[in-house]
PDB file of N, CA and C in Angstrom:
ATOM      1  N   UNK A   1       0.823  -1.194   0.000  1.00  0.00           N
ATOM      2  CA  UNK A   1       0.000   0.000   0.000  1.00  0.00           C
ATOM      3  C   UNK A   1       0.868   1.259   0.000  1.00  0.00           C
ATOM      4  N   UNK A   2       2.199   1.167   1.068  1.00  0.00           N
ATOM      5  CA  UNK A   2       3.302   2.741   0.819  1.00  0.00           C
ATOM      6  C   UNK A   2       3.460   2.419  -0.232  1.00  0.00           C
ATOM      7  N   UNK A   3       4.017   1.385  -1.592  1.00  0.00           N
ATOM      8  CA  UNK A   3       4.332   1.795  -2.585  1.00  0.00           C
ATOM      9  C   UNK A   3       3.348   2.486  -3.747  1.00  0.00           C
ATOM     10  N   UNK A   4       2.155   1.805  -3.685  1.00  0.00           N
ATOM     11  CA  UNK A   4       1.091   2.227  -4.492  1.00  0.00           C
ATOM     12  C   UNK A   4       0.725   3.822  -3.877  1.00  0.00           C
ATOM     13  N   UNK A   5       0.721   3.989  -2.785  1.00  0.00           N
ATOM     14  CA  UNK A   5       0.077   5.310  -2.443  1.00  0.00           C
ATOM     15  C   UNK A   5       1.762   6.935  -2.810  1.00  0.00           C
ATOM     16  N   UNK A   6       2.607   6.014  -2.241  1.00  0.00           N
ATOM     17  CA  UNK A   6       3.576   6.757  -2.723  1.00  0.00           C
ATOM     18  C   UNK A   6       4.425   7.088  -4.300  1.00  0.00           C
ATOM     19  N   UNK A   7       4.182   6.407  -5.401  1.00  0.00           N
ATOM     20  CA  UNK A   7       4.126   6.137  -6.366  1.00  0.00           C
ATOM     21  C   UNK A   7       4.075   7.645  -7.220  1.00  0.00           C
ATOM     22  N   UNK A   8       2.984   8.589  -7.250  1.00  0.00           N
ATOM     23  CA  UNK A   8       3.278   9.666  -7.784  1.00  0.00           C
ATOM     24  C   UNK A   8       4.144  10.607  -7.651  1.00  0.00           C
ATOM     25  N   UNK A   9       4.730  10.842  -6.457  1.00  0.00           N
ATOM     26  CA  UNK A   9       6.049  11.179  -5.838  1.00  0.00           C
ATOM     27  C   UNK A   9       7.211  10.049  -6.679  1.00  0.00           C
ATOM     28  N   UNK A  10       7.035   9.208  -6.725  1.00  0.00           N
ATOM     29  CA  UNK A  10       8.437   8.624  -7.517  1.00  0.00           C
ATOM     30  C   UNK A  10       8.499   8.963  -8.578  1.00  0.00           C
ATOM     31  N   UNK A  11       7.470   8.737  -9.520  1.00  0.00           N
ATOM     32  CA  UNK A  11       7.204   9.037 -10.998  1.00  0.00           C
ATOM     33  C   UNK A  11       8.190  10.492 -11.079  1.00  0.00           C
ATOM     34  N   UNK A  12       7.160  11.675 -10.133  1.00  0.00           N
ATOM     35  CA  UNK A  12       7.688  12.934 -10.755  1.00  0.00           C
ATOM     36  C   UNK A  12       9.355  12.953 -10.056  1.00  0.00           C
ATOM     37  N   UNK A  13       9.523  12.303  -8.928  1.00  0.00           N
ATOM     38  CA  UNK A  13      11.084  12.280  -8.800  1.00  0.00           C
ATOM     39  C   UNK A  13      12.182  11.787  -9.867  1.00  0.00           C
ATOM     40  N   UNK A  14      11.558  10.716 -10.380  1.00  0.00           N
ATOM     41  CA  UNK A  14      12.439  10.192 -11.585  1.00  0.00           C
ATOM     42  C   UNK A  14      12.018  11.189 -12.763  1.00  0.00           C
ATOM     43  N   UNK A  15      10.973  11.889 -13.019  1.00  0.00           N
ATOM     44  CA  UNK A  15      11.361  12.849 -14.508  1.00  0.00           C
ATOM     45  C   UNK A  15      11.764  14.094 -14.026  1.00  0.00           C
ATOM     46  N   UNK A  16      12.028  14.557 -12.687  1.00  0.00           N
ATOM     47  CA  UNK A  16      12.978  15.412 -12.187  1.00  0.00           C
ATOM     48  C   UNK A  16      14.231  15.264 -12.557  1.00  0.00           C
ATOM     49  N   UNK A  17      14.395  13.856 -12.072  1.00  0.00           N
ATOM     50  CA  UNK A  17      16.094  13.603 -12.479  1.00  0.00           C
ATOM     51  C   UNK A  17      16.626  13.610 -14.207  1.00  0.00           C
ATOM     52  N   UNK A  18      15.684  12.847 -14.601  1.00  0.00           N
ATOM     53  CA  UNK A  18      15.939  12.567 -15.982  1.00  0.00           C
ATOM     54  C   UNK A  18      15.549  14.469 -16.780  1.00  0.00           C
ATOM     55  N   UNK A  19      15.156  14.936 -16.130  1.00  0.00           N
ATOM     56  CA  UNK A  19      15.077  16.711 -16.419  1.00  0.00           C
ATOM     57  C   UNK A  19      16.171  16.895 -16.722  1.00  0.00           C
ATOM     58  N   UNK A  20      16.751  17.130 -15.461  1.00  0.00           N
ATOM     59  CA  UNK A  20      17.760  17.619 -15.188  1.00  0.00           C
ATOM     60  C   UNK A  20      19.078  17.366 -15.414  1.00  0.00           C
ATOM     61  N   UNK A  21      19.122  16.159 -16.163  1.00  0.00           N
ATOM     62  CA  UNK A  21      19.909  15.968 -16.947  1.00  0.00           C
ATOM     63  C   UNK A  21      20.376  16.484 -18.057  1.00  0.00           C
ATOM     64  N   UNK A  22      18.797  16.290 -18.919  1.00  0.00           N
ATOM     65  CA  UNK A  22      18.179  17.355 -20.354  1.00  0.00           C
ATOM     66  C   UNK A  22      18.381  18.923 -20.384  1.00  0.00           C
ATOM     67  N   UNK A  23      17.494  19.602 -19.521  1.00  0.00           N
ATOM     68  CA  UNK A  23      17.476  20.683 -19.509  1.00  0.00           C
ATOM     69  C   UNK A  23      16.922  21.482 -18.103  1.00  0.00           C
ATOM     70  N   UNK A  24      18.578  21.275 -17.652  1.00  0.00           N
ATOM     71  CA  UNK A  24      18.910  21.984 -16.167  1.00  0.00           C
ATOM     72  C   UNK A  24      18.010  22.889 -15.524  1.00  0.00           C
ATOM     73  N   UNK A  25      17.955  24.138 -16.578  1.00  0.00           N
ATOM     74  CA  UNK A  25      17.760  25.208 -16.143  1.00  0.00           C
ATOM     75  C   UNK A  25      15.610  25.273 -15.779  1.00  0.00           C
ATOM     76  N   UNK A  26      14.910  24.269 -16.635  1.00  0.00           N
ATOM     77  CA  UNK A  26      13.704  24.269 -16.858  1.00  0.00           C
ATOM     78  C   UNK A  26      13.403  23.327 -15.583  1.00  0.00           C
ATOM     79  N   UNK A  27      14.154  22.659 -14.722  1.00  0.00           N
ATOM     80  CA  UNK A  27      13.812  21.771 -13.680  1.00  0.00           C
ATOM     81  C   UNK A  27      13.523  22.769 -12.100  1.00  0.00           C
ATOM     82  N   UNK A  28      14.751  23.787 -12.268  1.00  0.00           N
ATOM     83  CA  UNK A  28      14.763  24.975 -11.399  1.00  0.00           C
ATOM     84  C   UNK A  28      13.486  25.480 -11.225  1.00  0.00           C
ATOM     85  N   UNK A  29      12.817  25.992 -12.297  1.00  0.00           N
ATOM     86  CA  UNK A  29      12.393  26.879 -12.409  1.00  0.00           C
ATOM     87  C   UNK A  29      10.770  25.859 -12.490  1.00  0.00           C
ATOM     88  N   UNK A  30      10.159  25.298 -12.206  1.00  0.00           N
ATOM     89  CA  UNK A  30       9.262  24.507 -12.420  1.00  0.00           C
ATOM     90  C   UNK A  30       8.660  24.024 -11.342  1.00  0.00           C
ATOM     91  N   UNK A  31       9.686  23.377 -10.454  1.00  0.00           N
ATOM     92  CA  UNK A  31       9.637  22.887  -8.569  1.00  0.00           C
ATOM     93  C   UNK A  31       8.331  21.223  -8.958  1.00  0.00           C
ATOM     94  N   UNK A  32       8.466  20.539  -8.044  1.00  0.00           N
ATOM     95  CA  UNK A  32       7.780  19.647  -7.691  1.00  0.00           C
ATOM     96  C   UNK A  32       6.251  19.566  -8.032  1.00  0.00           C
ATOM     97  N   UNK A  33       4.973  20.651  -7.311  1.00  0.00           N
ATOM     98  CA  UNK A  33       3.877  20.300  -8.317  1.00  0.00           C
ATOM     99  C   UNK A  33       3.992  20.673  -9.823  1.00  0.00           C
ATOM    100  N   UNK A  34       4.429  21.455 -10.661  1.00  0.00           N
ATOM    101  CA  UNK A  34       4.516  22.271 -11.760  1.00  0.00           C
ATOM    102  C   UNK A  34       4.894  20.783 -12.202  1.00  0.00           C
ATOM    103  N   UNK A  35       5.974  19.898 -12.153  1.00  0.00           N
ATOM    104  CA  UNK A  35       5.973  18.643 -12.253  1.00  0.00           C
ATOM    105  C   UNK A  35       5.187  17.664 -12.135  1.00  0.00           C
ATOM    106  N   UNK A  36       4.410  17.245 -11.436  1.00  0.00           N
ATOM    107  CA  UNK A  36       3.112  16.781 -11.175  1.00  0.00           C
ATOM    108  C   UNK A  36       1.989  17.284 -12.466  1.00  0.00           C
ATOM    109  N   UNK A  37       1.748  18.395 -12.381  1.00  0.00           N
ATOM    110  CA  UNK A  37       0.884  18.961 -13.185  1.00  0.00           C
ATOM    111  C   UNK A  37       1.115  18.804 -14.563  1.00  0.00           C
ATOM    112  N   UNK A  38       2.379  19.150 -15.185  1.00  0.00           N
ATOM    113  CA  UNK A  38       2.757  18.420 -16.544  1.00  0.00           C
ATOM    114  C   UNK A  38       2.544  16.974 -16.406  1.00  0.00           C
ATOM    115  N   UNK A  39       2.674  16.473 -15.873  1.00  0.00           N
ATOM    116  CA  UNK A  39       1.890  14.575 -15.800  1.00  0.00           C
ATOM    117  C   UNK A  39       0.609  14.921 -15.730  1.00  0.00           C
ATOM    118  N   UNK A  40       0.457  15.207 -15.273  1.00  0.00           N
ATOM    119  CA  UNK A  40      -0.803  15.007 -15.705  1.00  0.00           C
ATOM    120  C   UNK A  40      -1.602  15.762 -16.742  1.00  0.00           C
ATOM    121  N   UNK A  41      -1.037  17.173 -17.102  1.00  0.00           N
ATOM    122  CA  UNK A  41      -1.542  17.649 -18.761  1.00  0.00           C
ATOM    123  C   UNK A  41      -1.370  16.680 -19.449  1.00  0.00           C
ATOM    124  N   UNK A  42      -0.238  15.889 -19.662  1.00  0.00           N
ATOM    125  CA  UNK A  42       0.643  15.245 -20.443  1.00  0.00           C
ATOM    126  C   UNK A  42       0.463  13.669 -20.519  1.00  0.00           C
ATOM    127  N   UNK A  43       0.268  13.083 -19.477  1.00  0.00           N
ATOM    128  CA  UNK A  43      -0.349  11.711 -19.445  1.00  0.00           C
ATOM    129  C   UNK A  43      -1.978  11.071 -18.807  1.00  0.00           C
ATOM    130  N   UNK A  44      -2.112  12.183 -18.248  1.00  0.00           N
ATOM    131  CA  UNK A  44      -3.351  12.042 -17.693  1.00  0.00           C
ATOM    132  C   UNK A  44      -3.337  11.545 -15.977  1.00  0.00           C
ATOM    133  N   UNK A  45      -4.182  11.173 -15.025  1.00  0.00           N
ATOM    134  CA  UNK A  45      -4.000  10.472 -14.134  1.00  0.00           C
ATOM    135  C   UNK A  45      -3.193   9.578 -14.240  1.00  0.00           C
ATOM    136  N   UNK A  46      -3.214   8.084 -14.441  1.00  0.00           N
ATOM    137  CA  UNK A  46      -2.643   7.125 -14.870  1.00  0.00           C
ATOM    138  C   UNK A  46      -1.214   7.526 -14.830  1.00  0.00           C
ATOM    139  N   UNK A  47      -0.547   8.583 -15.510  1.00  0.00           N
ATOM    140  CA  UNK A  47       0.647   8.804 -15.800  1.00  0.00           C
ATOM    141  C   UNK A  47       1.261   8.997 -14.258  1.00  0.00           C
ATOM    142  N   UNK A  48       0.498   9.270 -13.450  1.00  0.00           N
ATOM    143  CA  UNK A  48       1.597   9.543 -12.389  1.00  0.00           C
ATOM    144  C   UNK A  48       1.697   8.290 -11.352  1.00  0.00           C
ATOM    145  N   UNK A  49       1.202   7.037 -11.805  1.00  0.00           N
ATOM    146  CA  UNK A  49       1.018   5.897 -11.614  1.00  0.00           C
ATOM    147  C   UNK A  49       2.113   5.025 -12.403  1.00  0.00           C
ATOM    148  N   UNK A  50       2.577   5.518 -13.337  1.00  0.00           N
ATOM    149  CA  UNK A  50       3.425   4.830 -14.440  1.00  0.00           C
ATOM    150  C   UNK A  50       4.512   4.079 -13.874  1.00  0.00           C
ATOM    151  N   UNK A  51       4.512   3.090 -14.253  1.00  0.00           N
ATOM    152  CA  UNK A  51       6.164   1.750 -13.717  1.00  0.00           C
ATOM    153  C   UNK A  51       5.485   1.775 -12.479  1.00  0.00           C
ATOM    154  N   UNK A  52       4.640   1.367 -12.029  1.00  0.00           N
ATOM    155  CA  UNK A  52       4.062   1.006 -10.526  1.00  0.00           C
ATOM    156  C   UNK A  52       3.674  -0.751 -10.451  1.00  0.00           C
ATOM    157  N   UNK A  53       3.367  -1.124 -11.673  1.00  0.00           N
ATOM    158  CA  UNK A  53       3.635  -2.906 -11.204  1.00  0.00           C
ATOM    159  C   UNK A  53       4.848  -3.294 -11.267  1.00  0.00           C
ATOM    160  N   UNK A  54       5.938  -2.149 -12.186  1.00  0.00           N
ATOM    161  CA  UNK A  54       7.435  -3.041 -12.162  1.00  0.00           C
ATOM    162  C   UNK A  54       7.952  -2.766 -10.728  1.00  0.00           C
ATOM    163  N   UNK A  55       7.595  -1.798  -9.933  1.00  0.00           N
ATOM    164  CA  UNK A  55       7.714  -1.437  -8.789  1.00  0.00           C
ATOM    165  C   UNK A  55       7.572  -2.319  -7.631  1.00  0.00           C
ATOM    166  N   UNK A  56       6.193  -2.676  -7.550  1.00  0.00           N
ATOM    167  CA  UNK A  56       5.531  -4.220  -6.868  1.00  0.00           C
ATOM    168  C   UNK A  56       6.320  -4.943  -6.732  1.00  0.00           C
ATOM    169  N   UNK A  57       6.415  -5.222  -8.131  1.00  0.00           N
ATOM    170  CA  UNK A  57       7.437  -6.476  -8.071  1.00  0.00           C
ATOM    171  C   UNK A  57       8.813  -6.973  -7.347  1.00  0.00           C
ATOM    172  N   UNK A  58       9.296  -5.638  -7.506  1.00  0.00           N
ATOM    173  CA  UNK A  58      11.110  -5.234  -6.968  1.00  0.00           C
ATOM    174  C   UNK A  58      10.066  -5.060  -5.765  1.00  0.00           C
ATOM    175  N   UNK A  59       9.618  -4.709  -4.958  1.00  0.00           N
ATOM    176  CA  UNK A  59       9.575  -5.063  -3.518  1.00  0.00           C
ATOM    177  C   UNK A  59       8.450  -5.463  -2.618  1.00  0.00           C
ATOM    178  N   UNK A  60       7.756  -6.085  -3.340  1.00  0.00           N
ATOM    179  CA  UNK A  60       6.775  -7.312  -2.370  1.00  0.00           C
ATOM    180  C   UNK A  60       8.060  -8.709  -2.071  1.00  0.00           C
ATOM    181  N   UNK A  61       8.719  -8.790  -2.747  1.00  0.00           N
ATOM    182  CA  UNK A  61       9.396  -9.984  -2.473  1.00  0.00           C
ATOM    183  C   UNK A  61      10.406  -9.769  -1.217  1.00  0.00           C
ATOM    184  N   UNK A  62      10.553  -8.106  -1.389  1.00  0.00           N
ATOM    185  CA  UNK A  62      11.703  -7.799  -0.023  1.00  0.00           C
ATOM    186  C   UNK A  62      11.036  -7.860   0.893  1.00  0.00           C
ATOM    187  N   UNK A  63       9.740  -7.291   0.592  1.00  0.00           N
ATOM    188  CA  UNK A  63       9.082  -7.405   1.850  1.00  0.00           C
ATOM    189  C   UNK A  63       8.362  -8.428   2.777  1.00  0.00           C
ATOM    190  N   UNK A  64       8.155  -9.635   1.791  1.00  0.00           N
ATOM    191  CA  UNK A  64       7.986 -10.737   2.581  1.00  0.00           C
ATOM    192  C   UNK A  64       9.078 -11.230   3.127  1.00  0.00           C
ATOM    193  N   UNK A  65      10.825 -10.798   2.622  1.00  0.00           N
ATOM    194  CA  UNK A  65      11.701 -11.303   3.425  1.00  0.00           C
ATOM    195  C   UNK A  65      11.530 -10.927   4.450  1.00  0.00           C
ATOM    196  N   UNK A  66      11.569  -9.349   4.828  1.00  0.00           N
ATOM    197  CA  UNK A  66      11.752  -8.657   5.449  1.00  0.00           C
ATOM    198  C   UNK A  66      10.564  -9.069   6.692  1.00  0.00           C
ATOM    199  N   UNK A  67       9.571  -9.051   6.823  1.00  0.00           N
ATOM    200  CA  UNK A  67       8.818  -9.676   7.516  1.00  0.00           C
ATOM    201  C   UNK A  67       8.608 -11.421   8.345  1.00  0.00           C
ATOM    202  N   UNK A  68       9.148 -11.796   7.209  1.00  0.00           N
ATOM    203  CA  UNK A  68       9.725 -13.223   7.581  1.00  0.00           C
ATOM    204  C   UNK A  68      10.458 -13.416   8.598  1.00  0.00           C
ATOM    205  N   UNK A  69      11.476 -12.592   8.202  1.00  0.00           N
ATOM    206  CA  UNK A  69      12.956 -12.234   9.018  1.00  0.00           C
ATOM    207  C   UNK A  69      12.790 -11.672  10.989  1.00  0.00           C
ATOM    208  N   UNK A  70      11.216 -10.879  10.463  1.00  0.00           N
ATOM    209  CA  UNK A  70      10.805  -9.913  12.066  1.00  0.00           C
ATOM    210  C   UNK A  70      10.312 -11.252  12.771  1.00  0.00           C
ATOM    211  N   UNK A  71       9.329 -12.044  12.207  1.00  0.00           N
ATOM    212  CA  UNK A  71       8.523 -12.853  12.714  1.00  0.00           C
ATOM    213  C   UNK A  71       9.653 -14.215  13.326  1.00  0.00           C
ATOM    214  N   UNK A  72      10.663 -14.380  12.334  1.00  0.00           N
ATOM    215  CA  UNK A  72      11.451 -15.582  12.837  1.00  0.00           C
ATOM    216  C   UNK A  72      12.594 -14.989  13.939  1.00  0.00           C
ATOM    217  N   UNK A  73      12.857 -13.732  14.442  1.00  0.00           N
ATOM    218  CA  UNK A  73      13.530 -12.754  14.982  1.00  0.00           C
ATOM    219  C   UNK A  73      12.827 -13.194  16.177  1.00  0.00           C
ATOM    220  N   UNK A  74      11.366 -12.806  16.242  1.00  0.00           N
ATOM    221  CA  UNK A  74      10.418 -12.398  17.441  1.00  0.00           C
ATOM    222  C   UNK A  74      10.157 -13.964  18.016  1.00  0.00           C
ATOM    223  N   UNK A  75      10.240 -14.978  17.100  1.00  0.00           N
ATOM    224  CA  UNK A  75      10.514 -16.131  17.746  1.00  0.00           C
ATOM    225  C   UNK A  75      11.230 -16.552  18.761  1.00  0.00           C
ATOM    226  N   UNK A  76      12.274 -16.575  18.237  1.00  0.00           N
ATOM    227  CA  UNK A  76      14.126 -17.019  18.362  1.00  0.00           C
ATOM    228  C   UNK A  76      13.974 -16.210  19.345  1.00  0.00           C
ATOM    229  N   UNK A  77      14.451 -15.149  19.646  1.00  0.00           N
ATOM    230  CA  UNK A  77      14.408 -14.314  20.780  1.00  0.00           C
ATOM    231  C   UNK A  77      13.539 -14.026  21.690  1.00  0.00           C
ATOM    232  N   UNK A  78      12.248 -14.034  21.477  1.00  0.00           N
ATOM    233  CA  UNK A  78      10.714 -14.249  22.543  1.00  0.00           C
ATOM    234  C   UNK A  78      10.888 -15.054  23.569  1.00  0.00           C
ATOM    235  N   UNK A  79      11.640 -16.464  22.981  1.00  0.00           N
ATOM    236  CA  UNK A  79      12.168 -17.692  23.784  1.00  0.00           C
ATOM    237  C   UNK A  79      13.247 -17.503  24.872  1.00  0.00           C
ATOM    238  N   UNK A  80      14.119 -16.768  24.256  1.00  0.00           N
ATOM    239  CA  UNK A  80      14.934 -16.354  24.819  1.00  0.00           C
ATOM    240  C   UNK A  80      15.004 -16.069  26.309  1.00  0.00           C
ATOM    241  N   UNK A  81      14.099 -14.879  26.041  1.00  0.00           N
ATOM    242  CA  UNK A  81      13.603 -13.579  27.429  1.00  0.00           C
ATOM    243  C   UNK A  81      13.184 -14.891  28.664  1.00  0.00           C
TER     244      UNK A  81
END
């Protein structure tokens, strides 16, 4: 759900970067919603959603480690105490 809800913030972070690569001076001068807002003139809703299942992918799997890891943690050590 943080990745899906946070997702439009990445989008316009990555065509920030890839801006600013292009054309420096137009990234300055534009700021964060002005960015947003061209996504969406420009792709519509949806667009600021864009690369969000390749996203999923790269980290539902960390995150079941990662959870795995708390739960077999809270075991092992629960016993412990």
């Amino acid at each position: 759900l943080k990745e899906f809800s946070s997702s439009p913030n990445s989008c316009q972070q990555r065509n920030i970067s890839v801006a600013a690569a292009v054309e420096r001076d137009r990234v300055n001068n534009v700021g964060t919603f002005g960015h947003m807002r061209e996504i969406l003139k420009d792709e519509g809703l949806s667009g600021l959603w864009r690369g969000n299942t390749t996203r999923m992918v790269k980290v539902a799997p960390a995150c079941a480690v990662m959870i795995s890891c708390y739960e077999f943690g809270k075991k092992v050590f629960g016993e412990m105490v």
